[in-house]
N, C-alpha and C. Protein backbone atom coordinates (compact mmCIF):
# COMPACT_ATOMS: atom_id res chain seq x y z
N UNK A 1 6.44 -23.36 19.61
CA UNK A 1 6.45 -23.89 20.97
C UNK A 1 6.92 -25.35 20.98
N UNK A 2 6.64 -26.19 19.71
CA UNK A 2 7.01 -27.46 19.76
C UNK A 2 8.34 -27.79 19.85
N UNK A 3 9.21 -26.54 19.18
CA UNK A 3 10.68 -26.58 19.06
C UNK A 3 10.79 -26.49 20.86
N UNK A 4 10.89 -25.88 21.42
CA UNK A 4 11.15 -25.45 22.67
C UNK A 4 11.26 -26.62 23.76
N UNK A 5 9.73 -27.53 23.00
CA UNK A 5 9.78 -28.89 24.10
C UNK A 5 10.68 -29.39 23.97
N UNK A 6 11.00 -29.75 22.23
CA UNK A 6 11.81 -30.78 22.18
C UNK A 6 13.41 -30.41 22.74
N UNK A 7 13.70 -29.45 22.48
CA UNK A 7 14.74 -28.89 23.15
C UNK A 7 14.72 -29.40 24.65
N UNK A 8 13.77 -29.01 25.71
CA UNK A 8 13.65 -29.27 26.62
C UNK A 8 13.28 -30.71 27.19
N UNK A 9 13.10 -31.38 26.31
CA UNK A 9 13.18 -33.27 25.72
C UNK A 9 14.41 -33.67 26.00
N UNK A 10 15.39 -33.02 25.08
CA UNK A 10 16.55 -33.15 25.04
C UNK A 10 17.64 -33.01 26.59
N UNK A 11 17.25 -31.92 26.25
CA UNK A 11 18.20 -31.40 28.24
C UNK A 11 17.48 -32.42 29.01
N UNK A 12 16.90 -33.28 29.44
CA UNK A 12 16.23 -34.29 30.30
C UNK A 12 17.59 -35.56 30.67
N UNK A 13 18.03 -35.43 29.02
CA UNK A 13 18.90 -36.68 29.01
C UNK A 13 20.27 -36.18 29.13
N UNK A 14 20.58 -34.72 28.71
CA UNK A 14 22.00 -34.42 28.36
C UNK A 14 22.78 -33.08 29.81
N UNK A 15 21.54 -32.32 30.03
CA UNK A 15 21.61 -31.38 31.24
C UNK A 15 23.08 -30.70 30.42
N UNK A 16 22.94 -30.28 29.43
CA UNK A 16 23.83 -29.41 28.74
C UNK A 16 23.42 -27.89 29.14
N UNK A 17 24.12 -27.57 30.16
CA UNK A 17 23.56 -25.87 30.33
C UNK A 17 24.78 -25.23 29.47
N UNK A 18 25.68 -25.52 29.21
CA UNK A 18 26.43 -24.87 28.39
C UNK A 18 26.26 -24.54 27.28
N UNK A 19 25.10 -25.87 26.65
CA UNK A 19 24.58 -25.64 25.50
C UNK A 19 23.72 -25.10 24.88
N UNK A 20 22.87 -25.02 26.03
CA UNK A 20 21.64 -24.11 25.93
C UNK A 20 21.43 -22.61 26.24
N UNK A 21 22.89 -22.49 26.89
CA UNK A 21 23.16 -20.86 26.89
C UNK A 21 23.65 -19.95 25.48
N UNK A 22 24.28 -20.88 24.89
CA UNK A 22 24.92 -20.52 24.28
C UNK A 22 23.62 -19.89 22.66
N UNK A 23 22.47 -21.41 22.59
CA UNK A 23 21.53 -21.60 22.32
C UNK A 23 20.56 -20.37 22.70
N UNK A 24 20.21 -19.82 23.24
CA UNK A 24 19.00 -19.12 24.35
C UNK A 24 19.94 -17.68 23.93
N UNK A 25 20.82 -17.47 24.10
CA UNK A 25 22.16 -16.31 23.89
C UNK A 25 21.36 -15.78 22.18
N UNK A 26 21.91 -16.76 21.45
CA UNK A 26 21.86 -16.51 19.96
C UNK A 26 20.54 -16.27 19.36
N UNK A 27 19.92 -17.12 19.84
CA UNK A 27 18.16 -17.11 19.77
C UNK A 27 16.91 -16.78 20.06
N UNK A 28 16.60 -15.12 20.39
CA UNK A 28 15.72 -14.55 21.05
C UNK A 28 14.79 -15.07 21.11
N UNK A 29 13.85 -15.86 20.24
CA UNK A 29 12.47 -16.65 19.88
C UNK A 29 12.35 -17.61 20.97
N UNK A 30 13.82 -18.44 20.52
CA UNK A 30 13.36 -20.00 21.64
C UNK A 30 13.71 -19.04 22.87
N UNK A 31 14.28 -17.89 23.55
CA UNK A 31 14.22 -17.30 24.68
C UNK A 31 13.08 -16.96 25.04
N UNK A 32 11.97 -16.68 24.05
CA UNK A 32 11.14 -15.79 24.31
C UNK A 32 10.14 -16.85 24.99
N UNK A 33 10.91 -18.21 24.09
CA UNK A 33 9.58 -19.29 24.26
C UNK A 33 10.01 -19.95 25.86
N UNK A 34 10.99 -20.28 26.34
CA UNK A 34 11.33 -20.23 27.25
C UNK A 34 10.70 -19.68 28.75
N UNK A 35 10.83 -18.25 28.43
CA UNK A 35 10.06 -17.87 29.29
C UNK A 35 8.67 -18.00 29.17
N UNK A 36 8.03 -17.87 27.79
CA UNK A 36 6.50 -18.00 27.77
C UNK A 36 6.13 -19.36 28.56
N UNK A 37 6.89 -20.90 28.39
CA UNK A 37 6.85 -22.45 28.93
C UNK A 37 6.53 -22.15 30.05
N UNK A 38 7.35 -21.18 31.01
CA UNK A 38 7.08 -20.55 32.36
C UNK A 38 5.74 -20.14 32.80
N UNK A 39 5.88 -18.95 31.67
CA UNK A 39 4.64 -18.08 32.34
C UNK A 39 3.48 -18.92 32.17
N UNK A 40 3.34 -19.72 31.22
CA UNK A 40 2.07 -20.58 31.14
C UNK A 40 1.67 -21.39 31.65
N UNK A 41 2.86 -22.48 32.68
CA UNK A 41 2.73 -23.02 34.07
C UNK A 41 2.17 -24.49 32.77
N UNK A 42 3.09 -24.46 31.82
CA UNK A 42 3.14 -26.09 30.61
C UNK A 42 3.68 -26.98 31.35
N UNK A 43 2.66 -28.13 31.53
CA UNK A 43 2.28 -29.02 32.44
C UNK A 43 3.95 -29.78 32.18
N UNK A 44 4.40 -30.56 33.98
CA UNK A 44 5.79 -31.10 34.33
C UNK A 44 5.88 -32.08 32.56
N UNK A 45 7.00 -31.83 32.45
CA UNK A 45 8.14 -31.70 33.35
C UNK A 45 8.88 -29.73 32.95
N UNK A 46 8.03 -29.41 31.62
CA UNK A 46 8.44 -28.32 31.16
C UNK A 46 8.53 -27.31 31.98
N UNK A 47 7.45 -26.53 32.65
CA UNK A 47 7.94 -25.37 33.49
C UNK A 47 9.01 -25.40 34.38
N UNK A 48 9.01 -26.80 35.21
CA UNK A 48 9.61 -26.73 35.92
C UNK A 48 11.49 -26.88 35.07
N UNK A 49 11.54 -27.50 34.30
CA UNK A 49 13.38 -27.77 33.33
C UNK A 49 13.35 -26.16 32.56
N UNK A 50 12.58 -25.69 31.89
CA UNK A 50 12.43 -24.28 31.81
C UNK A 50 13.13 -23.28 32.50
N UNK A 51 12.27 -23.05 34.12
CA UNK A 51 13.05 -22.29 34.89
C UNK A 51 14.18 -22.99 35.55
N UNK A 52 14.58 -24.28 35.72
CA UNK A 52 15.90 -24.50 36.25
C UNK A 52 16.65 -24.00 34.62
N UNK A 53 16.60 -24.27 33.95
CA UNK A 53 17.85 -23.44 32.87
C UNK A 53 17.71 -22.05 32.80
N UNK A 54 16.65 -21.16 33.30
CA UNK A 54 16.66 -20.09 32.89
C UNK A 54 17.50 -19.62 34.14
N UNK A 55 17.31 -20.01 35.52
CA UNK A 55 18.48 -19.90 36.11
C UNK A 55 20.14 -19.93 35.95
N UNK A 56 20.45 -21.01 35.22
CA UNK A 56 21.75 -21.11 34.55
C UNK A 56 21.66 -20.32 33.62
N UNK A 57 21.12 -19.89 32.75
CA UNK A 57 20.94 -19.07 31.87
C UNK A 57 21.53 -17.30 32.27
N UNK A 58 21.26 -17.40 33.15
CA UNK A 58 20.63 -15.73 33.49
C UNK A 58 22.24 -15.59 34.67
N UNK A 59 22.90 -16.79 35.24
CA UNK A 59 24.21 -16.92 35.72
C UNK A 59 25.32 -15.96 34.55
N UNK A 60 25.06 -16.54 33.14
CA UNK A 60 25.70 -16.06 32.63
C UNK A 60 25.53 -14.95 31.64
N UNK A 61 24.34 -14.77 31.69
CA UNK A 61 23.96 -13.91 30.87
C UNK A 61 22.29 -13.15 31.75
N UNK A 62 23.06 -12.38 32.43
CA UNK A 62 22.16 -11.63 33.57
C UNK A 62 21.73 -10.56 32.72
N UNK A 63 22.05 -10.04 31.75
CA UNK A 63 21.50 -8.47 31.32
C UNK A 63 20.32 -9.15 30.00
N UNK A 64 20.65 -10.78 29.65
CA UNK A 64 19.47 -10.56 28.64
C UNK A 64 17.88 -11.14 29.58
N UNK A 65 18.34 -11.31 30.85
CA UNK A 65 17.51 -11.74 31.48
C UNK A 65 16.25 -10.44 32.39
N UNK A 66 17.35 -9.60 32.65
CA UNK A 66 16.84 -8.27 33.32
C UNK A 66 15.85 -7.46 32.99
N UNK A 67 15.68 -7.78 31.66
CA UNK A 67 14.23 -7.07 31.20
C UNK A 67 13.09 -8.01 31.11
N UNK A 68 13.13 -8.58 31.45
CA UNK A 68 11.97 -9.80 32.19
C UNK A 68 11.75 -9.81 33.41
N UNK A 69 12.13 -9.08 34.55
CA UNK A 69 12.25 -9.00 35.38
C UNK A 69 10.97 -9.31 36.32
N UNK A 70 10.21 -8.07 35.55
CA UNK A 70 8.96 -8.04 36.05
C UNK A 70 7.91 -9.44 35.67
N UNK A 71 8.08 -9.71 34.31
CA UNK A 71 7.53 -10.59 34.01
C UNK A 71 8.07 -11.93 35.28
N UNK A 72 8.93 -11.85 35.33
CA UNK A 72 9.23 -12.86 36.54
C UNK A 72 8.78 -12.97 38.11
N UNK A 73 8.63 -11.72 38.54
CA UNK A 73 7.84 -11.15 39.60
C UNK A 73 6.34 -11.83 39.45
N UNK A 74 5.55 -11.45 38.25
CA UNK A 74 4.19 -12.01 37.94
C UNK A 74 4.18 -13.70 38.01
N UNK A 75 5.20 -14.12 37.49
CA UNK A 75 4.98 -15.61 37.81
C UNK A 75 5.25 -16.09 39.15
N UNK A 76 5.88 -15.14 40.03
CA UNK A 76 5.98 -15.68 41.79
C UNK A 76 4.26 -15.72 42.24
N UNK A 77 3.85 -14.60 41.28
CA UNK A 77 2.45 -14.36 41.96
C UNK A 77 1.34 -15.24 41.80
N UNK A 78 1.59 -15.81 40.45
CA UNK A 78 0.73 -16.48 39.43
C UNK A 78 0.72 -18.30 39.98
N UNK A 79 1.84 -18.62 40.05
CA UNK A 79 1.94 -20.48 40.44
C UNK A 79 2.23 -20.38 41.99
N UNK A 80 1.93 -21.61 42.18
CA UNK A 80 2.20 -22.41 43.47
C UNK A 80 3.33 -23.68 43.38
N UNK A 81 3.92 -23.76 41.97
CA UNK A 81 4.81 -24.95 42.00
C UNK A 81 5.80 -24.90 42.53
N UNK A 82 6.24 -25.45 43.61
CA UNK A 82 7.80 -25.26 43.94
C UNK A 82 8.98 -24.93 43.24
N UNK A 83 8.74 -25.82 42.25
CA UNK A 83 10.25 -26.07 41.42
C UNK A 83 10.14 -24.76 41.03
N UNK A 84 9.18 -24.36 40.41
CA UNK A 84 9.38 -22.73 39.65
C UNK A 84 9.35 -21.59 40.42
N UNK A 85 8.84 -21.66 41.70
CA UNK A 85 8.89 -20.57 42.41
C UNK A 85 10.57 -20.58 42.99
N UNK A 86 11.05 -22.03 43.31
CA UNK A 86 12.63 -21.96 43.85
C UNK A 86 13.54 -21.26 42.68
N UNK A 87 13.18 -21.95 41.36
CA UNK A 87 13.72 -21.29 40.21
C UNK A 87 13.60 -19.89 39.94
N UNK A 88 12.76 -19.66 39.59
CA UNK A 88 12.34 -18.16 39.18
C UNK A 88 12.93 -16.95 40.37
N UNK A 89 12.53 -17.63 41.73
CA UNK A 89 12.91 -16.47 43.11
C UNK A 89 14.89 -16.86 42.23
N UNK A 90 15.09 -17.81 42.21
CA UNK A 90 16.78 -17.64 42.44
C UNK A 90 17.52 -17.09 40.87
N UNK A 91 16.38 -16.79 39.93
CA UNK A 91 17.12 -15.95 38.86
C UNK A 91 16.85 -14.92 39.44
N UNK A 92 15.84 -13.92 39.80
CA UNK A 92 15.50 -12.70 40.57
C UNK A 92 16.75 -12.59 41.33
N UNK A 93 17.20 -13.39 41.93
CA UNK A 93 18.17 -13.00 43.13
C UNK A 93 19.57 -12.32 42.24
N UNK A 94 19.57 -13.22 41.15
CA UNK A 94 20.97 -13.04 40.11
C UNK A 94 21.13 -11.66 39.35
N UNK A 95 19.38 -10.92 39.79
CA UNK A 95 19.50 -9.66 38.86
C UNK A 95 19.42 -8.52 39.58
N UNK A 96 19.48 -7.46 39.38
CA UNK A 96 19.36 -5.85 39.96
C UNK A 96 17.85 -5.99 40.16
N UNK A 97 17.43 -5.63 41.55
CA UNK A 97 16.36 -5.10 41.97
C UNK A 97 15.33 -4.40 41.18
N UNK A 98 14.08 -4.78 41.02
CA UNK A 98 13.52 -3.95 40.44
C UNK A 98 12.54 -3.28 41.28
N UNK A 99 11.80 -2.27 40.54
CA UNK A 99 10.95 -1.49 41.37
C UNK A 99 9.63 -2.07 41.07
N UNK A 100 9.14 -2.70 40.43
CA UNK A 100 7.97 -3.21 39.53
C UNK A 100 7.59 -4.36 41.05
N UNK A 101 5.93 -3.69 41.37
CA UNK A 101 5.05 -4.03 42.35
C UNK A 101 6.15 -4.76 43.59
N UNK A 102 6.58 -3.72 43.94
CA UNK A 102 7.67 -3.87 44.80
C UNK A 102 7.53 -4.09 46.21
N UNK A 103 6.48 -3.39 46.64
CA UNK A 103 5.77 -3.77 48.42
C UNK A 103 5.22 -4.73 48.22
N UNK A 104 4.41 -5.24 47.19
CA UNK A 104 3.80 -6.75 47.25
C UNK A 104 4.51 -7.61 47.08
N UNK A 105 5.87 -7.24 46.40
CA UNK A 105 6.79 -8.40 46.22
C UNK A 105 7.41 -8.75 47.80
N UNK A 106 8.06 -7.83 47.96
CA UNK A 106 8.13 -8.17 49.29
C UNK A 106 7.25 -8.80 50.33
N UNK A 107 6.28 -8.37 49.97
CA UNK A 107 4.72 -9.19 51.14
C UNK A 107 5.41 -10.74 50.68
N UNK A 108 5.18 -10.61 49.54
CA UNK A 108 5.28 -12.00 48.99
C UNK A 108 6.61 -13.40 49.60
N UNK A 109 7.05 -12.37 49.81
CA UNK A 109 9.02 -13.00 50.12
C UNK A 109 8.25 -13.44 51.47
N UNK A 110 7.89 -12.25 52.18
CA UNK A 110 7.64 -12.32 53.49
C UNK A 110 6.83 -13.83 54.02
N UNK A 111 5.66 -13.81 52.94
CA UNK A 111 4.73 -15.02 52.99
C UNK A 111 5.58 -16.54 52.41
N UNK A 112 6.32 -16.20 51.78
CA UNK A 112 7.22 -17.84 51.60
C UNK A 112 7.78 -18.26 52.85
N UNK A 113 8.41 -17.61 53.15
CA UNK A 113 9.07 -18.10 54.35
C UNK A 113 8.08 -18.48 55.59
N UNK A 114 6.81 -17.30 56.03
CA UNK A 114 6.40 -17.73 56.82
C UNK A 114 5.59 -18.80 56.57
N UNK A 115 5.25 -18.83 55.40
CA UNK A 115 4.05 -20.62 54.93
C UNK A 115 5.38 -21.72 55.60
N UNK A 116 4.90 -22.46 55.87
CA UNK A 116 5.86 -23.85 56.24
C UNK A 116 5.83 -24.58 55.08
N UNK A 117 4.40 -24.54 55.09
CA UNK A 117 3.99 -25.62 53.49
C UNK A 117 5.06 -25.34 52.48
N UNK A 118 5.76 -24.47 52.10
CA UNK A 118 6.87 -24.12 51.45
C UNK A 118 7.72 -24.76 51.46
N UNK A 119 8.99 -25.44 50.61
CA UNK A 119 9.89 -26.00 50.91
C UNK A 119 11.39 -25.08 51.15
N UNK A 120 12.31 -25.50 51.95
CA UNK A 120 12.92 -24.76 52.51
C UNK A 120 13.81 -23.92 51.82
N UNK A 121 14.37 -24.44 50.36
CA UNK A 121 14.74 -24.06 49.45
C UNK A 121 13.77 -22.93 48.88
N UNK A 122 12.73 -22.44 48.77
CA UNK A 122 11.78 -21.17 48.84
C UNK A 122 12.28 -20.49 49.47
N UNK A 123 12.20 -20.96 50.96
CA UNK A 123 12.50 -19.92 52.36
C UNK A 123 14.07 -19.12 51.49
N UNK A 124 14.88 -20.26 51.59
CA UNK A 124 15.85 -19.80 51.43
C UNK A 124 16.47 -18.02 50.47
N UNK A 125 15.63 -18.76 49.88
CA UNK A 125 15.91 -18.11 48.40
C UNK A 125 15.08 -16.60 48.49
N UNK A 126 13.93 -16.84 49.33
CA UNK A 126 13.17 -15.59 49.65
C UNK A 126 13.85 -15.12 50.66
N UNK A 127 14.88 -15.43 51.47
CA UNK A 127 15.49 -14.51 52.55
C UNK A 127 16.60 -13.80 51.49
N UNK A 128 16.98 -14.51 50.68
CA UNK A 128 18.19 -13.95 50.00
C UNK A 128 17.65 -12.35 49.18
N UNK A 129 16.58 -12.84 48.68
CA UNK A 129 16.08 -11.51 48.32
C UNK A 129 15.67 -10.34 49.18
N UNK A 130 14.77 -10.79 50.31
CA UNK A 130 15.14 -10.00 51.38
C UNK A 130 16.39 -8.95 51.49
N UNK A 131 17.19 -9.85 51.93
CA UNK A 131 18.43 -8.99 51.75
C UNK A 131 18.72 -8.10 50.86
N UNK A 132 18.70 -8.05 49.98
CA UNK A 132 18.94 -7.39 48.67
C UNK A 132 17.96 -5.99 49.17
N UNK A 133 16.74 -6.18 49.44
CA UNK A 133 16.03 -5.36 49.75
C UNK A 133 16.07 -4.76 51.12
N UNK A 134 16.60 -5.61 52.09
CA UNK A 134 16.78 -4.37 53.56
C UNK A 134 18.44 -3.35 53.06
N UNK A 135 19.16 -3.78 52.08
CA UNK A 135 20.33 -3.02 51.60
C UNK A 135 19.50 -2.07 51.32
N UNK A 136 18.50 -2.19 50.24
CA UNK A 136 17.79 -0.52 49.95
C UNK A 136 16.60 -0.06 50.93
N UNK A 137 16.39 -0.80 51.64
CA UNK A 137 15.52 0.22 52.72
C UNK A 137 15.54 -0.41 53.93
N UNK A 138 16.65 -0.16 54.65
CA UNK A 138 17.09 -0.67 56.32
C UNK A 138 16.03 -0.65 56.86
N UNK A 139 14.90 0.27 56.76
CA UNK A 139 13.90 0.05 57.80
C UNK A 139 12.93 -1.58 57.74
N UNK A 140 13.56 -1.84 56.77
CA UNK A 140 12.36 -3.29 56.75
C UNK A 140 13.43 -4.31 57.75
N UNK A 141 14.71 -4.32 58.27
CA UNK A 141 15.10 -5.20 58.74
C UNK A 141 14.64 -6.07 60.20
N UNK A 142 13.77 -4.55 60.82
CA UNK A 142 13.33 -5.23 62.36
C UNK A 142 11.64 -5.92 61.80
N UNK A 143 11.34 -5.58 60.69
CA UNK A 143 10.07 -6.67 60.41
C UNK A 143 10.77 -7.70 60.01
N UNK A 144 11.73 -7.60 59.20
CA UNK A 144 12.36 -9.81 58.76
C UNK A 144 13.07 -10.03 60.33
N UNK A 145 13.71 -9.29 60.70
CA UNK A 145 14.01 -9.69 62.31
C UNK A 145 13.04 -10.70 62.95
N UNK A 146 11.75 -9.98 62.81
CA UNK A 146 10.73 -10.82 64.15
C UNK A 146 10.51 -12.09 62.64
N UNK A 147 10.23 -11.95 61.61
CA UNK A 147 9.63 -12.87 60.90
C UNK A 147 10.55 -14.44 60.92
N UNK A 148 11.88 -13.91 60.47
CA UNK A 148 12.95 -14.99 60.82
C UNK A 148 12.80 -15.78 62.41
N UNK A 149 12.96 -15.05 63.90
CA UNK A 149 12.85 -15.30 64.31
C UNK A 149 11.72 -16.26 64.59
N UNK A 150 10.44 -16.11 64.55
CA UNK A 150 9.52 -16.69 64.20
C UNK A 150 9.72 -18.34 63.49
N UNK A 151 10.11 -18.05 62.43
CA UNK A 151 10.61 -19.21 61.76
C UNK A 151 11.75 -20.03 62.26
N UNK A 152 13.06 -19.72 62.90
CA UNK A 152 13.91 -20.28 63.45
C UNK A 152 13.10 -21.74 64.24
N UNK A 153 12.69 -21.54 64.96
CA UNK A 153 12.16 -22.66 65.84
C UNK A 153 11.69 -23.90 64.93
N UNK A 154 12.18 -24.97 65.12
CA UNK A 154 12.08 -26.30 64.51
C UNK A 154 12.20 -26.11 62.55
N UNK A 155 13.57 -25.35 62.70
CA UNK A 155 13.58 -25.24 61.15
C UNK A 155 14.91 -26.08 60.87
N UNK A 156 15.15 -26.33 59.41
CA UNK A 156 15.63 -27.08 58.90
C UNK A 156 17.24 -26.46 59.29
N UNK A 157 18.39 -27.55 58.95
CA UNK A 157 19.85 -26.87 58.94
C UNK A 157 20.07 -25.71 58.24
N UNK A 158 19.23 -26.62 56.80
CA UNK A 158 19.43 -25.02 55.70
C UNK A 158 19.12 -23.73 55.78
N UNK A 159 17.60 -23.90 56.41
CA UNK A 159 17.14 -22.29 56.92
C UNK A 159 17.47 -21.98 57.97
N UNK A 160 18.55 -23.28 58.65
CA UNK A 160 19.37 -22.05 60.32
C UNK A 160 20.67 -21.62 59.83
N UNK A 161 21.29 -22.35 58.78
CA UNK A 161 21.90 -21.81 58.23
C UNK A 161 22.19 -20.25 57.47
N UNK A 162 21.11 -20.17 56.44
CA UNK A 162 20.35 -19.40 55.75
C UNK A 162 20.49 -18.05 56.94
N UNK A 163 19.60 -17.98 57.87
CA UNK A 163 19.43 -17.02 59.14
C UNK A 163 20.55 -16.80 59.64
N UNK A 164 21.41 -17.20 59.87
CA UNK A 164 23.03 -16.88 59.98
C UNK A 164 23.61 -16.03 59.29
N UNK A 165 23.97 -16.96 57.90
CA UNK A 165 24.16 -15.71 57.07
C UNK A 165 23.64 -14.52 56.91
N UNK A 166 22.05 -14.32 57.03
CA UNK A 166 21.78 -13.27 57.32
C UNK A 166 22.06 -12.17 58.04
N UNK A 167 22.09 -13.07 59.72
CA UNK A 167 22.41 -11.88 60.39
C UNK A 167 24.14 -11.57 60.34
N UNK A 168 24.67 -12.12 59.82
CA UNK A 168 26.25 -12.45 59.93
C UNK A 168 26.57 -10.58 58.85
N UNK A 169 25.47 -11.01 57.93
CA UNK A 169 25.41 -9.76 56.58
C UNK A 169 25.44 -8.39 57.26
N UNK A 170 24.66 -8.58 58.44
CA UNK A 170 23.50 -6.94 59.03
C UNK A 170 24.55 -6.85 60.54
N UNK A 171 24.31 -7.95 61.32
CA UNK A 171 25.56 -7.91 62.27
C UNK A 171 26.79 -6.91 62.41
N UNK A 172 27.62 -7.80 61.28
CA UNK A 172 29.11 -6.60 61.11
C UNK A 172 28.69 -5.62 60.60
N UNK A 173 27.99 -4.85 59.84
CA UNK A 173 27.40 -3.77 59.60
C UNK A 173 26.85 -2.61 60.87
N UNK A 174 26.53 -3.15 61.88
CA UNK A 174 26.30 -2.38 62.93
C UNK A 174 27.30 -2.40 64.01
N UNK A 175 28.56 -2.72 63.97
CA UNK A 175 29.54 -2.96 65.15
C UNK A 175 30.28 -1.79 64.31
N UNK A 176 31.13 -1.16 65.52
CA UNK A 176 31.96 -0.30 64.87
C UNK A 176 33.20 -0.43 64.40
């Protein structure tokens, strides 16, 4: 685990994601440790530089990331830190859907966005998944319908933004 910090010591000063992919690619262990820095919620600055690389990480190398999937799901459930919940939701977004505690995950999406206390970059990132998920079951779209709406009122550019794109996604989809 000590290797892992210092690694993550290092990226502080250099923000080499090129290097650490390449690194994390070759090296299942420091991957493994990687994600463990995560799941263990190892006090700032680690969890949080952790999951921002495992994001870049998982950009380019999405299939060694995909069988963690679930394990990644458990850490949305597990912390309250921003940085890692923005992180972690936006490698999820980078991978194939999983089925693993899948109605609670969704509760879960549902509850980021509607907490305010959330930062908007959450919201964001939990609508994106959304999406992913009214593609496989249209019927959830008139519950994020009222929930978005809900949220629209005194929200940020990003999340009126964000809601745009959304409906912009589902919109042309129903015109003939």
């Amino acid at each position: 685990m000590e290797e892992i910090k210092q690694i993550l010591n290092h990226f502080r000063k250099d923000r080499d994601f090129d290097g650490l992919t390449e690194l994390f690619t070759e090296n299942v262990e420091l991957r493994e440790d990687l994600f463990q820095i995560i799941k263990n919620k190892i006090e700032y600055p680690y969890s949080e530089h952790a999951s921002w690389i495992l994001t870049h990480f998982t950009k380019v190398k999405p299939t060694l990331t995909q069988k963690k999937s679930s394990l990644l799901i458990d850490i949305l459930f597990e912390t309250d830190n921003q940085s890692v919940l923005r992180n972690v939701l936006n490698t999820l977004n980078q991978l194939k859907l999983s089925d693993y505690r899948e109605s609670e995950f969704i509760d879960l999406l549902v509850n980021f966005i509607l907490d305010k206390n959330n930062k908007v970059a959450l919201h964001v990132c939990a609508i994106q998944m959304l999406i992913k998920f009214i593609k496989k079951y249209p019927d959830l779209k008139q519950e994020i319908d009222q929930v978005l709406t809900i949220q629209i009122d005194n929200a940020s550019p990003a999340l009126v933004s964000s809601v745009k794109s959304y409906h912009k996604i589902f919109d042309k989809k129903q015109k003939p």
